[in-house]
C-alpha atoms as a PDB file:
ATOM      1  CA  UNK A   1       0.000   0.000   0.000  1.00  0.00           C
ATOM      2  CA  UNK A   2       2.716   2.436   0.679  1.00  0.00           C
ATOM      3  CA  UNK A   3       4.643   1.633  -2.709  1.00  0.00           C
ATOM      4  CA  UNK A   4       0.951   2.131  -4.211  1.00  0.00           C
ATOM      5  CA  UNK A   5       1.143   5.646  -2.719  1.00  0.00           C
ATOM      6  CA  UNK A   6       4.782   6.843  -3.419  1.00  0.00           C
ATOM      7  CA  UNK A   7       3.985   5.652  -7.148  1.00  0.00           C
ATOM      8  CA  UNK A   8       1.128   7.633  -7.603  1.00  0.00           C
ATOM      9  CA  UNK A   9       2.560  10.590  -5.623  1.00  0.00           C
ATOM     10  CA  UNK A  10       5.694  10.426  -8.020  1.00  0.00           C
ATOM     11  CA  UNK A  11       3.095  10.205 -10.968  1.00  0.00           C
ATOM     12  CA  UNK A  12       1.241  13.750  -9.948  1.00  0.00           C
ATOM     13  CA  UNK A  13       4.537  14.842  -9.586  1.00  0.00           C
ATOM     14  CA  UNK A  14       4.642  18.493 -11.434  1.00  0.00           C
ATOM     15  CA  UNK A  15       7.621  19.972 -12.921  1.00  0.00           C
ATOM     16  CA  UNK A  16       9.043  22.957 -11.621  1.00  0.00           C
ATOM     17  CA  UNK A  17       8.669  26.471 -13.516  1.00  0.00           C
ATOM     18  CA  UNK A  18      11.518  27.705 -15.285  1.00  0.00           C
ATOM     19  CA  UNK A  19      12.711  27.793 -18.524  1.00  0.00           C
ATOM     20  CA  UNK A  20      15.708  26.104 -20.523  1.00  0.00           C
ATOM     21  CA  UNK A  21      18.336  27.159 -22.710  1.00  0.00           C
ATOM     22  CA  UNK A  22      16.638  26.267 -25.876  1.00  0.00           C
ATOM     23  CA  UNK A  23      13.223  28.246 -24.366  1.00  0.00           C
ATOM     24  CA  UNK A  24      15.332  32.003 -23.965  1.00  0.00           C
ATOM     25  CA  UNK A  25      14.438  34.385 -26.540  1.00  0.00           C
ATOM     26  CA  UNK A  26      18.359  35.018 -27.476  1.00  0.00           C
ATOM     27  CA  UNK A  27      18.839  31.030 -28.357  1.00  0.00           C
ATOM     28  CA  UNK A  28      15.649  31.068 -30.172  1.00  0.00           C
ATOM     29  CA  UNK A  29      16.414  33.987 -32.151  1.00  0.00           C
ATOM     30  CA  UNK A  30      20.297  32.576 -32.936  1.00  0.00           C
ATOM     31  CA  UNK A  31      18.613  29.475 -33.760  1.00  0.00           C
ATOM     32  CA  UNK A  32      16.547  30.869 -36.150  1.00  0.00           C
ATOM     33  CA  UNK A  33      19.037  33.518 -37.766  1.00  0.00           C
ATOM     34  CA  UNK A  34      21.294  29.870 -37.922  1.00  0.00           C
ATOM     35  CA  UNK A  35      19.042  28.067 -40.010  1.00  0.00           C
ATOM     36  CA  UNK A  36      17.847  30.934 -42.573  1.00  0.00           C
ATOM     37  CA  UNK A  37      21.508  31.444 -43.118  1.00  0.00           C
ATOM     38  CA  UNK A  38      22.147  27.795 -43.499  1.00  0.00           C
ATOM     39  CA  UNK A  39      18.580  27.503 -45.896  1.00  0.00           C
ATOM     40  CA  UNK A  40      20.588  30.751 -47.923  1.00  0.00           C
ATOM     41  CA  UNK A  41      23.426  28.928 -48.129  1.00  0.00           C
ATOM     42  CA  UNK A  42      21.960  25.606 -49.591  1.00  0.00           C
ATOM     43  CA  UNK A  43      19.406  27.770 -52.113  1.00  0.00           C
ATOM     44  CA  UNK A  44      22.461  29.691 -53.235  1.00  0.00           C
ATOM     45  CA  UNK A  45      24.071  27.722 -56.043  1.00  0.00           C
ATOM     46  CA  UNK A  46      20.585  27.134 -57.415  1.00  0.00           C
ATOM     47  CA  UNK A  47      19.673  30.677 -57.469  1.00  0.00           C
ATOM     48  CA  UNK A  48      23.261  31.172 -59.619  1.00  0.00           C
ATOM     49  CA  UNK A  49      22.199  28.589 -61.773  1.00  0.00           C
ATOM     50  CA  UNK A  50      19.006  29.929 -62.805  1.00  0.00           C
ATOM     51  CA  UNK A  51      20.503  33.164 -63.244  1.00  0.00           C
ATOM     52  CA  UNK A  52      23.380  32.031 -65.355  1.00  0.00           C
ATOM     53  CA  UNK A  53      20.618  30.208 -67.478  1.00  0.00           C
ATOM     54  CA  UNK A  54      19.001  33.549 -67.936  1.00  0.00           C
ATOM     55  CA  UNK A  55      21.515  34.758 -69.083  1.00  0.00           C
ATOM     56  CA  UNK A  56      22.052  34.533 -73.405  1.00  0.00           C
ATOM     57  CA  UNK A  57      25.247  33.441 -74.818  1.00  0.00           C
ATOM     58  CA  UNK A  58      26.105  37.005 -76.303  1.00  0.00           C
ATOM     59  CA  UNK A  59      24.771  40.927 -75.960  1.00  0.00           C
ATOM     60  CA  UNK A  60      26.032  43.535 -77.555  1.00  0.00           C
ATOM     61  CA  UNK A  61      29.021  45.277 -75.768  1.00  0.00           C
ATOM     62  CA  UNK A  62      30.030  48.833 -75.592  1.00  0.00           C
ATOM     63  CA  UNK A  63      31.587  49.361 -79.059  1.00  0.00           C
ATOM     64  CA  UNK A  64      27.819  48.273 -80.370  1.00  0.00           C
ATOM     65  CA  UNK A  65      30.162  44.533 -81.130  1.00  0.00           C
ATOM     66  CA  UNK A  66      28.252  41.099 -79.933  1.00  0.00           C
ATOM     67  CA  UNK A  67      30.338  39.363 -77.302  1.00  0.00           C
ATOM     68  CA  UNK A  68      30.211  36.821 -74.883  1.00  0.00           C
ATOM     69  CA  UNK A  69      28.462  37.737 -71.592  1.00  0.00           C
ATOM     70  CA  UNK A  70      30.459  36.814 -68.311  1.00  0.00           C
ATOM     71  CA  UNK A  71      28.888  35.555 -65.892  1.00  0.00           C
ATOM     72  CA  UNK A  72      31.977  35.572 -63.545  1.00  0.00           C
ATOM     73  CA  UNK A  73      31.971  39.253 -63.193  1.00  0.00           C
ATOM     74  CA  UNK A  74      31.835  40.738 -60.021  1.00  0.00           C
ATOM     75  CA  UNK A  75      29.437  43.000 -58.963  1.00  0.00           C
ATOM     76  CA  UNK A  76      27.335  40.278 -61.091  1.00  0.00           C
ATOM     77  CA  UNK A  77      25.056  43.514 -62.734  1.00  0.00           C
ATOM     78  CA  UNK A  78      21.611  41.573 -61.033  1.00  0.00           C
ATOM     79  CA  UNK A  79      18.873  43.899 -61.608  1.00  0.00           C
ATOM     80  CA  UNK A  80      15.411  42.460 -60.896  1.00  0.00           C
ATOM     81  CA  UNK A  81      13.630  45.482 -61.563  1.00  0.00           C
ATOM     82  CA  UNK A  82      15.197  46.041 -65.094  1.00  0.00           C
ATOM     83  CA  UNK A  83      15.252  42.221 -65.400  1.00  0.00           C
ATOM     84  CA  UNK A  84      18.975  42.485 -66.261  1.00  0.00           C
ATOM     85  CA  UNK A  85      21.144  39.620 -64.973  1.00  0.00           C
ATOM     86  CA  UNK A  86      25.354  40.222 -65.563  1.00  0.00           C
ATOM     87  CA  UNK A  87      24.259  43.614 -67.215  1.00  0.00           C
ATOM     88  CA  UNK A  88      22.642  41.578 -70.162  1.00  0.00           C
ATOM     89  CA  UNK A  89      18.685  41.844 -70.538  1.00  0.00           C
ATOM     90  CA  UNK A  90      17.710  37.932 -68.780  1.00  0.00           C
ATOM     91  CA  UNK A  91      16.006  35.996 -71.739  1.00  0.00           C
ATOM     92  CA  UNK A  92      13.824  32.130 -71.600  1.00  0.00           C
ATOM     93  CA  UNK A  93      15.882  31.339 -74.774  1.00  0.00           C
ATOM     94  CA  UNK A  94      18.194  29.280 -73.363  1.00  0.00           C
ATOM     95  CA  UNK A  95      15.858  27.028 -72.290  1.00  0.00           C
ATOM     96  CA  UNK A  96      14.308  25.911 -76.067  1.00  0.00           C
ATOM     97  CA  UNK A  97      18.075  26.765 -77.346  1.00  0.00           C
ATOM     98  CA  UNK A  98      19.036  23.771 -75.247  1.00  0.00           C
ATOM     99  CA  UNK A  99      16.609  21.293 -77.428  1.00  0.00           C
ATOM    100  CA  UNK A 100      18.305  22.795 -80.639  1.00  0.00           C
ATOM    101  CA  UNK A 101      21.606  22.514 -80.021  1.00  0.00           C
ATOM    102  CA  UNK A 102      21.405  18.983 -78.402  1.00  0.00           C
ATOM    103  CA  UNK A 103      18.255  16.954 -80.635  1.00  0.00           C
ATOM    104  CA  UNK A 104      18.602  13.846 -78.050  1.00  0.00           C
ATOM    105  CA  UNK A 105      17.807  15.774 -74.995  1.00  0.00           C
ATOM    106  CA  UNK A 106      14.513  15.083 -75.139  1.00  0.00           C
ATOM    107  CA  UNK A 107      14.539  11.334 -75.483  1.00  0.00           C
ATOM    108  CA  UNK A 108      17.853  11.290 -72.656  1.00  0.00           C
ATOM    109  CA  UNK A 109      14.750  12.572 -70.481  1.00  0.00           C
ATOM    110  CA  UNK A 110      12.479   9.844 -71.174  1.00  0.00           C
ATOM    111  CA  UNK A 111      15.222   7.075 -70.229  1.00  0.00           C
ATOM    112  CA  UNK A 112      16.103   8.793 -67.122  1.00  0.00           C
ATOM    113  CA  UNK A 113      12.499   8.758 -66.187  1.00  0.00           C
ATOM    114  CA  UNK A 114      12.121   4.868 -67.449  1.00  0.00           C
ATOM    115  CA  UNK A 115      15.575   4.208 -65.699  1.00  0.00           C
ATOM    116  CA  UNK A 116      15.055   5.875 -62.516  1.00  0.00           C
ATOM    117  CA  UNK A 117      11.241   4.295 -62.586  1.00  0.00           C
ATOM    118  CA  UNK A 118      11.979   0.907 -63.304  1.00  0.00           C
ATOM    119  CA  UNK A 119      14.832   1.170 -60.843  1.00  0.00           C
ATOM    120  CA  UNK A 120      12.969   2.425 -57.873  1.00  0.00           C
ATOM    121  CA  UNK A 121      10.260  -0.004 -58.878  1.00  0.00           C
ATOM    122  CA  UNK A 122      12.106  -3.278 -58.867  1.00  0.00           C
ATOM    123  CA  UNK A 123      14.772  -2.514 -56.304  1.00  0.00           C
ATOM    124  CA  UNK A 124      11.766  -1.896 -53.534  1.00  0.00           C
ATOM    125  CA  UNK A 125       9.738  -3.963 -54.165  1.00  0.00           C
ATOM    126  CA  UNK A 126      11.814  -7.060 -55.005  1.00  0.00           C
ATOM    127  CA  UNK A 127      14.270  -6.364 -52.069  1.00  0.00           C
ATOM    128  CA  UNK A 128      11.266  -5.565 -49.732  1.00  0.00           C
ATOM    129  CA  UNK A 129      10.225  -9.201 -50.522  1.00  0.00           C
ATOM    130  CA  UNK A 130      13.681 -10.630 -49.753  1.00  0.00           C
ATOM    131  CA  UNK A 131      13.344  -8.647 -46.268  1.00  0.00           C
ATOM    132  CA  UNK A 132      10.003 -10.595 -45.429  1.00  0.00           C
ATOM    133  CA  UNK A 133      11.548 -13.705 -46.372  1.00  0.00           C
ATOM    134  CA  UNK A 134      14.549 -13.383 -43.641  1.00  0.00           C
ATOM    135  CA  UNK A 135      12.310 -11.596 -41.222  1.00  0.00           C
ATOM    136  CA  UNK A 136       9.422 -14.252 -41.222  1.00  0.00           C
ATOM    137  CA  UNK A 137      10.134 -17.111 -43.156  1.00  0.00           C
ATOM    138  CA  UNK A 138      12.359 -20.314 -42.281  1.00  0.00           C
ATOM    139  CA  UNK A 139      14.499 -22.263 -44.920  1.00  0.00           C
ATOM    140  CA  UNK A 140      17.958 -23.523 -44.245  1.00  0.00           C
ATOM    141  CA  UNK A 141      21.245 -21.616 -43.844  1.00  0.00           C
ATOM    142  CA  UNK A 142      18.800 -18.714 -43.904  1.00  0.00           C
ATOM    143  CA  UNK A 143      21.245 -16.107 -41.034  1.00  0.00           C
ATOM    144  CA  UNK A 144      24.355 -17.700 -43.011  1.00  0.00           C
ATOM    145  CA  UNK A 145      22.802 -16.104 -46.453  1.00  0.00           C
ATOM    146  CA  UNK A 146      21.521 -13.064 -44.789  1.00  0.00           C
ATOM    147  CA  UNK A 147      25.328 -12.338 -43.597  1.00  0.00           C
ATOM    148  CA  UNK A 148      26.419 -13.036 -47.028  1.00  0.00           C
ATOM    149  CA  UNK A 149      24.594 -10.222 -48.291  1.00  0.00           C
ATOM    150  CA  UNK A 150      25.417  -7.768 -45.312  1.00  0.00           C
ATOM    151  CA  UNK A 151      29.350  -8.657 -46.268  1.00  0.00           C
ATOM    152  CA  UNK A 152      28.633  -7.770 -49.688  1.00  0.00           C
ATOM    153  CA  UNK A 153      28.160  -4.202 -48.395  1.00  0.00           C
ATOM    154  CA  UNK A 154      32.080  -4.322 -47.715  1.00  0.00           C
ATOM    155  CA  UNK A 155      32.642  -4.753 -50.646  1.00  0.00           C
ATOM    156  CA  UNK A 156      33.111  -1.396 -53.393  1.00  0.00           C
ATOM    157  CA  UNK A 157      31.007  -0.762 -55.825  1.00  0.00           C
ATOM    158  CA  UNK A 158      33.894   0.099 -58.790  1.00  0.00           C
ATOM    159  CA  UNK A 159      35.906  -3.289 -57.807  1.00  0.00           C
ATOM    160  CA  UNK A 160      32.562  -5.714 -59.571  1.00  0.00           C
ATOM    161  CA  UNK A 161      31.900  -3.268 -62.354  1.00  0.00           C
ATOM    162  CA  UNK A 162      34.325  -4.692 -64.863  1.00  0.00           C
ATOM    163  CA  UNK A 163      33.109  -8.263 -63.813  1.00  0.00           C
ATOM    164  CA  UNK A 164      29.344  -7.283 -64.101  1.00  0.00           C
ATOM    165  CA  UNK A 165      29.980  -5.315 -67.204  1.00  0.00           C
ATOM    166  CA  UNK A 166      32.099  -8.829 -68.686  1.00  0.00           C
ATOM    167  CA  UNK A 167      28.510 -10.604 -67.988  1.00  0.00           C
ATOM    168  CA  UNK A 168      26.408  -7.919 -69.612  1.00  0.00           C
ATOM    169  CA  UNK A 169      28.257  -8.448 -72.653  1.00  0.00           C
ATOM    170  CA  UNK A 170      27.769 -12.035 -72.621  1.00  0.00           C
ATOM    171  CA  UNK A 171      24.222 -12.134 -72.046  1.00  0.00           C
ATOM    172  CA  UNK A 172      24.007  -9.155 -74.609  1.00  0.00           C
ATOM    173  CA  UNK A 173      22.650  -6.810 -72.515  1.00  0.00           C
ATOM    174  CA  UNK A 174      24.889  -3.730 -73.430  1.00  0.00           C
ATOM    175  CA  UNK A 175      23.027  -0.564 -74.841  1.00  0.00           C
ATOM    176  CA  UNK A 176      19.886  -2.473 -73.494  1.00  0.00           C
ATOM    177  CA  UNK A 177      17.580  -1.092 -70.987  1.00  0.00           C
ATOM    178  CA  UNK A 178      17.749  -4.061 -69.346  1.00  0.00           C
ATOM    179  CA  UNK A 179      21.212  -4.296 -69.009  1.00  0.00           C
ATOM    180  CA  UNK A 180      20.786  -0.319 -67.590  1.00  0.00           C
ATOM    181  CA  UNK A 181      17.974  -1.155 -64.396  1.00  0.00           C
ATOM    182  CA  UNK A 182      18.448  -5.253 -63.949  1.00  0.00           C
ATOM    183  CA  UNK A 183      21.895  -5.192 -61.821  1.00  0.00           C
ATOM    184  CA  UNK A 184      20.746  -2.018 -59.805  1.00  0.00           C
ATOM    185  CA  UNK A 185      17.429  -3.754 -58.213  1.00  0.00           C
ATOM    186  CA  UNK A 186      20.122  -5.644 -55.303  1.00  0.00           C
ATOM    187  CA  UNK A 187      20.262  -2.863 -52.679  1.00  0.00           C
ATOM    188  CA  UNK A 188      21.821  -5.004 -49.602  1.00  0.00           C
ATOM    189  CA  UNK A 189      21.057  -1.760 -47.551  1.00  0.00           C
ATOM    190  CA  UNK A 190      17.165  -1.402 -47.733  1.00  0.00           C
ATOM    191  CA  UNK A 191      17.535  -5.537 -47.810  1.00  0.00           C
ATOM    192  CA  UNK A 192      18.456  -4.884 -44.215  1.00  0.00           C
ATOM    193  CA  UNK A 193      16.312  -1.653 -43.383  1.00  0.00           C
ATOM    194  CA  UNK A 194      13.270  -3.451 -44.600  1.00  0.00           C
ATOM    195  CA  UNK A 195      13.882  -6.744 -42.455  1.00  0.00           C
ATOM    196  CA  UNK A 196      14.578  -4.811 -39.298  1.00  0.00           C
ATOM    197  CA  UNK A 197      10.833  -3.347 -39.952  1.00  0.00           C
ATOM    198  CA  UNK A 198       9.554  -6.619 -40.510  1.00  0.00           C
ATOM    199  CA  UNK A 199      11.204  -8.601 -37.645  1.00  0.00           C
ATOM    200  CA  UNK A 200       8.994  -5.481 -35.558  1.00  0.00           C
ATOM    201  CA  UNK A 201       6.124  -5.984 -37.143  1.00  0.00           C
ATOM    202  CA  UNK A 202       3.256  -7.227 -34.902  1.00  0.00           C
ATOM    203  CA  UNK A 203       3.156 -10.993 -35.470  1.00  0.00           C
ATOM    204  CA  UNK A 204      -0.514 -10.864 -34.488  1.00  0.00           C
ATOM    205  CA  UNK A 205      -2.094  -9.648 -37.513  1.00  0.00           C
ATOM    206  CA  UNK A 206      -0.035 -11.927 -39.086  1.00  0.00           C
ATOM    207  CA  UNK A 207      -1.381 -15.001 -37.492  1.00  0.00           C
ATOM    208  CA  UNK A 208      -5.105 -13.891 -37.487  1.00  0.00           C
ATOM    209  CA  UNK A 209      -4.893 -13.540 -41.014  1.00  0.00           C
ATOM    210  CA  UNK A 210      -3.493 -17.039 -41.156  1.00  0.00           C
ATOM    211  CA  UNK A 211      -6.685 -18.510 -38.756  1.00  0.00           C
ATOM    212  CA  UNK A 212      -8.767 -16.761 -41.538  1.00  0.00           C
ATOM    213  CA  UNK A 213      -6.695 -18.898 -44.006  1.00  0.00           C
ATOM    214  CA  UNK A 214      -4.856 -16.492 -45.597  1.00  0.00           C
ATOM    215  CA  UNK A 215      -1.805 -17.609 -47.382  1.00  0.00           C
ATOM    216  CA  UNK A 216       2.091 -16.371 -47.007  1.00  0.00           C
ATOM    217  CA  UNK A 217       1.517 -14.645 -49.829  1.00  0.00           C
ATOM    218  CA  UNK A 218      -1.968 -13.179 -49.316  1.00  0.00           C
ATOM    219  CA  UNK A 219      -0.493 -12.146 -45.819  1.00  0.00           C
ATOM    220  CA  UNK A 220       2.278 -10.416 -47.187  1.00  0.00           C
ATOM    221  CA  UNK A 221       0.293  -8.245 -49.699  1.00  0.00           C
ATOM    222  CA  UNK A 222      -2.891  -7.805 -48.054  1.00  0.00           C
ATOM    223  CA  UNK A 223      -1.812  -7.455 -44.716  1.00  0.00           C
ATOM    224  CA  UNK A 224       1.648  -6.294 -44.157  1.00  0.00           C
ATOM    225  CA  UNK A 225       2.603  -4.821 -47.274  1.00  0.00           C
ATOM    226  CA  UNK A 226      -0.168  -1.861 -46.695  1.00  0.00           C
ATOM    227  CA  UNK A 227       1.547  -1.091 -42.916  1.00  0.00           C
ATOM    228  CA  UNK A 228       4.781  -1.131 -44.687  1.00  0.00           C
ATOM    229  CA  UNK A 229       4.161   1.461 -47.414  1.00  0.00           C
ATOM    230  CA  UNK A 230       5.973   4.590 -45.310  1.00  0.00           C
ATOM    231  CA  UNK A 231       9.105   2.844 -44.936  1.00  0.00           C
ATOM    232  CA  UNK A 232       8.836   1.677 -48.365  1.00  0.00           C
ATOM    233  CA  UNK A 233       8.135   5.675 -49.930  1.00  0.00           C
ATOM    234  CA  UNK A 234      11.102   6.929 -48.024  1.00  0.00           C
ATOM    235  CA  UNK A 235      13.362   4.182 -49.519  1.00  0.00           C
ATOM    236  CA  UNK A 236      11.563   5.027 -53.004  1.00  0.00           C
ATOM    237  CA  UNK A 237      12.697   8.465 -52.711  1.00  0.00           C
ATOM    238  CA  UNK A 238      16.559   7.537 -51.533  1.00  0.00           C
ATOM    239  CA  UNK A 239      16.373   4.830 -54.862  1.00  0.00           C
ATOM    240  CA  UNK A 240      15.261   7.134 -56.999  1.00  0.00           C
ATOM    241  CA  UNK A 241      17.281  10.303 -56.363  1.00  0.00           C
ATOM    242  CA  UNK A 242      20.372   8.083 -56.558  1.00  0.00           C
ATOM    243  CA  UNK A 243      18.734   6.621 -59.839  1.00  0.00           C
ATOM    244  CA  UNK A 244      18.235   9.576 -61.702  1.00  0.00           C
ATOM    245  CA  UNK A 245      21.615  11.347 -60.483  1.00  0.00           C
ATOM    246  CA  UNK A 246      23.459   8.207 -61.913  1.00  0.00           C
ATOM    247  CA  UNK A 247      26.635   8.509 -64.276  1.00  0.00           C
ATOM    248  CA  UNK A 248      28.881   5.681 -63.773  1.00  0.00           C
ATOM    249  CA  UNK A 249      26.945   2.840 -64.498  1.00  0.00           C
ATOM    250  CA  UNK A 250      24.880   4.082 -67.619  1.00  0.00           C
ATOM    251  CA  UNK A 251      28.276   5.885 -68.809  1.00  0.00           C
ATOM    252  CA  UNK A 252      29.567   2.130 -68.707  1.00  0.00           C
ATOM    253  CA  UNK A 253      26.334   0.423 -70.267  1.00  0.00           C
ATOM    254  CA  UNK A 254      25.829   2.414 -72.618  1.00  0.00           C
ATOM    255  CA  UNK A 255      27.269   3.588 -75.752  1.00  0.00           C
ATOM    256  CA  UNK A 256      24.703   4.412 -78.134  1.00  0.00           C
ATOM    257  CA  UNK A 257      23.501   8.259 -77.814  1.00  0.00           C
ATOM    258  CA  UNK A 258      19.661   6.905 -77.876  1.00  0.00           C
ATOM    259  CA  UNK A 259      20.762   4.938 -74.453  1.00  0.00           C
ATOM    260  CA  UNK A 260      22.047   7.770 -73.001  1.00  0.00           C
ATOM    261  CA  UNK A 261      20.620   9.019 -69.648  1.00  0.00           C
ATOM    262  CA  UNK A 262      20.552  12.909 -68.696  1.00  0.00           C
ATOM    263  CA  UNK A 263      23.738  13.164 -66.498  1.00  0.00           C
ATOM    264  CA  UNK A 264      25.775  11.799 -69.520  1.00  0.00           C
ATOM    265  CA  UNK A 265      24.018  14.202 -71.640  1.00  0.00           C
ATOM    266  CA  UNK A 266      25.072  16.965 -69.615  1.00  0.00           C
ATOM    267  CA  UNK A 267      28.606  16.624 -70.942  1.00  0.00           C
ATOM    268  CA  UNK A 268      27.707  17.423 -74.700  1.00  0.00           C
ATOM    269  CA  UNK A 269      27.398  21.329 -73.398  1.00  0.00           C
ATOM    270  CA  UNK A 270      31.184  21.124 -72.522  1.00  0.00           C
ATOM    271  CA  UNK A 271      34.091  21.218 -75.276  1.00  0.00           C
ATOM    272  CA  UNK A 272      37.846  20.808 -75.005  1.00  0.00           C
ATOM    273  CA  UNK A 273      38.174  24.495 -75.094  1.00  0.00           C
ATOM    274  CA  UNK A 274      34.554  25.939 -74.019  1.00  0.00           C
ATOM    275  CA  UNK A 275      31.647  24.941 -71.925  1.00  0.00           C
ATOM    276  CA  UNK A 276      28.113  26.583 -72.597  1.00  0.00           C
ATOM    277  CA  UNK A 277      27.449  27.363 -68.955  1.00  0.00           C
ATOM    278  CA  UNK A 278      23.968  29.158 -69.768  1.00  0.00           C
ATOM    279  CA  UNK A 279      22.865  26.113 -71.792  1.00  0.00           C
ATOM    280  CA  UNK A 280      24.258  24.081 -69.057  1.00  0.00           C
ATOM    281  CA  UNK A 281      22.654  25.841 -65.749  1.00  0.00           C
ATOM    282  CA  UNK A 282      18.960  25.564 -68.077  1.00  0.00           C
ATOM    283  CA  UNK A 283      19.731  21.359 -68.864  1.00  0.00           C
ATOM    284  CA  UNK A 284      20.749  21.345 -65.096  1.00  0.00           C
ATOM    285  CA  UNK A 285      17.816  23.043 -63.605  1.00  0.00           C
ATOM    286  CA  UNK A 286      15.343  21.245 -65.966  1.00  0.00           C
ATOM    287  CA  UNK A 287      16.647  17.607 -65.037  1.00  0.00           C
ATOM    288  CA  UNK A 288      16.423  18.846 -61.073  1.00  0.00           C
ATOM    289  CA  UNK A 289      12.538  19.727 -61.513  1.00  0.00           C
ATOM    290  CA  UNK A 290      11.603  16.134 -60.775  1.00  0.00           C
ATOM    291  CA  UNK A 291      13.416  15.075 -58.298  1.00  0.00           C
ATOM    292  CA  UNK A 292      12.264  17.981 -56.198  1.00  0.00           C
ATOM    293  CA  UNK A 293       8.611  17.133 -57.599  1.00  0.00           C
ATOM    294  CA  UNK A 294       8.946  13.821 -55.934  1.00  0.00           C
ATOM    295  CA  UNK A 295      10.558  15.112 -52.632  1.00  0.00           C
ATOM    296  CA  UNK A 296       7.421  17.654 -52.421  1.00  0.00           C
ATOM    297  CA  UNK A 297       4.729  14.645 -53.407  1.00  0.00           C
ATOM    298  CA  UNK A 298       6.562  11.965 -50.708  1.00  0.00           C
ATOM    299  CA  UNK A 299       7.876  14.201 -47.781  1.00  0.00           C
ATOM    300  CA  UNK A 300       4.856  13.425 -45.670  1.00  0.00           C
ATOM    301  CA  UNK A 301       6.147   9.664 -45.801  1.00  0.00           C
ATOM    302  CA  UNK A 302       9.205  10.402 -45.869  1.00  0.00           C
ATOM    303  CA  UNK A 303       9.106  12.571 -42.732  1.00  0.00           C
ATOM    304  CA  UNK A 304       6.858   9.899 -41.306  1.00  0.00           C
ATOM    305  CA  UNK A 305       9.232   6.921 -41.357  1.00  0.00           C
ATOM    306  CA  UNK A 306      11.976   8.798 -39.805  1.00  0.00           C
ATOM    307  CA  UNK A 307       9.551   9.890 -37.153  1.00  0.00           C
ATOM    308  CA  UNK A 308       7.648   5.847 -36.459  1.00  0.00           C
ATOM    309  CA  UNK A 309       8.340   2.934 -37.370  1.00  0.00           C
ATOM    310  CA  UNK A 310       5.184   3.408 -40.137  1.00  0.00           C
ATOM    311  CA  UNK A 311       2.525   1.613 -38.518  1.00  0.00           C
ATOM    312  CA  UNK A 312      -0.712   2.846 -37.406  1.00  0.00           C
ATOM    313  CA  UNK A 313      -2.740   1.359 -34.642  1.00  0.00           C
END
């Protein structure tokens, strides 16, 4: 009885007034002027950009000649009421100039967006079934595979591409979309994050789906797959960021322009002796619009997962 009332006396325990560090108007006002300047600092070099892209390859210079504009001169010549950027009038050329001076642009789009797709696709949901399978199911040597795959992770990317790239060329896949989204749907990493979600997953909706006669399979999809779906988005958004920012393994794949993804494309507004920054910055900016699209469309989830584990009761 007298451990009854010490518990409930510690229970209507109240804290004591005061306030902390984090609750005084000087840290909240640091903390604040500390993260516009650090939001300044990140939305800088994409400001630049779209001001260099504004900017058109030549204006007219003081002798009435056409020259180059430079866009490294300092003061810069930004006038947003004049809409003058480096002391040039800004101009929207540069963005249809881009589709002229480059015809494959257009169709390097569309494979990034069937690459970085199928990618984020296949690599979820294939290696989200692998996680149920180590979480849930039993088959032999089942922890000895599972460590297999984590010691893959060891292991560098560069040091298997000649290998893979020797077995793409046997089984014909070069210059193939296949060969471009097939060897990227193994992701040992959200293997792992995936089966840590599972082995927490509540094994009683599992079994009471079972009593109803549900199958493995019809458990998996009907049951956990729908309480999994916030872990799954923020892994879709990690995939397919690193999907569409890709150059090393589609600059190995491929060698046929039509293959070509956008961040290999990028290189055909640089020369030996000149790079088109203008048409550059617009390519750049354009080929950034959808990976911020799918931040902006997934953040809830994305937020989410890092917040729960993703499951609602």
């Amino acid at each position: 009885m007298k451990a009854l009332t010490s518990t409930t006396a510690v229970s209507n325990m109240k804290p004591l007034p005061g306030r902390g560090l984090g609750d005084s108007p000087i840290a909240s006002v640091i903390g604040k002027t500390i993260l516009i300047a650090y939001a300044a600092l990140c939305i800088f070099p994409f400001l630049w950009a779209f001001l260099v892209s504004l900017a058109p390859l030549t204006a007219p210079n003081a002798a009435g000649e056409r020259a180059g504009v430079d866009i490294m001169r300092w003061p810069p010549g930004i006038n947003p009421f004049t809409l003058k950027v480096f002391g040039v009038r800004a101009t929207l050329a540069n963005y249809v100039e881009i589709f002229k001076v480059v015809p494959w642009l257009g169709r390097w789009f569309l494979n990034t967006v069937v690459f970085a797709a199928v990618v984020t696709t296949g690599t979820v949901f294939f290696n989200t079934l692998a996680a149920y399978s180590f979480a849930r199911l039993r088959f032999p040597l089942r922890e000895f595979w599972f460590t297999l795959f984590l010691v893959t992770l060891m292991v560098p990317t560069n040091a298997i591409m000649i290998p893979l790239y020797t077995l793409l060329i046997d089984l014909d896949f070069v210059n193939t979309y296949r060969g471009l989204v097939l060897p990227k749907f193994v992701n040992v990493g959200i293997l792992f994050f995936m089966r840590q979600f599972f082995i927490d997953f509540p094994m009683t909706l599992e079994e009471a789906a079972r009593i109803d006669g549900a199958s493995v399979p019809r458990t998996f999809f009907n049951v956990v797959l729908p309480n999994a779906r916030a872990p799954m988005a923020a892994q879709a958004i990690y995939v397919f960021l690193g999907a569409w920012n890709e150059f090393m393994w589609p600059l190995i794949v491929t060698s046929n322009k039509e293959m070509y993804t956008l961040t290999i494309g990028l290189a055909f507004f640089k020369s030996s002796y000149y790079t088109y920054w203008q048409y550059l910055m617009a390519a750049s900016l354009l080929a950034t619009i959808p990976m911020v699209i799918i931040f902006l469309v997934f953040q809830r989830q994305f937020i989410g997962n890092a917040m729960s584990s993703g499951i609602k009761g």
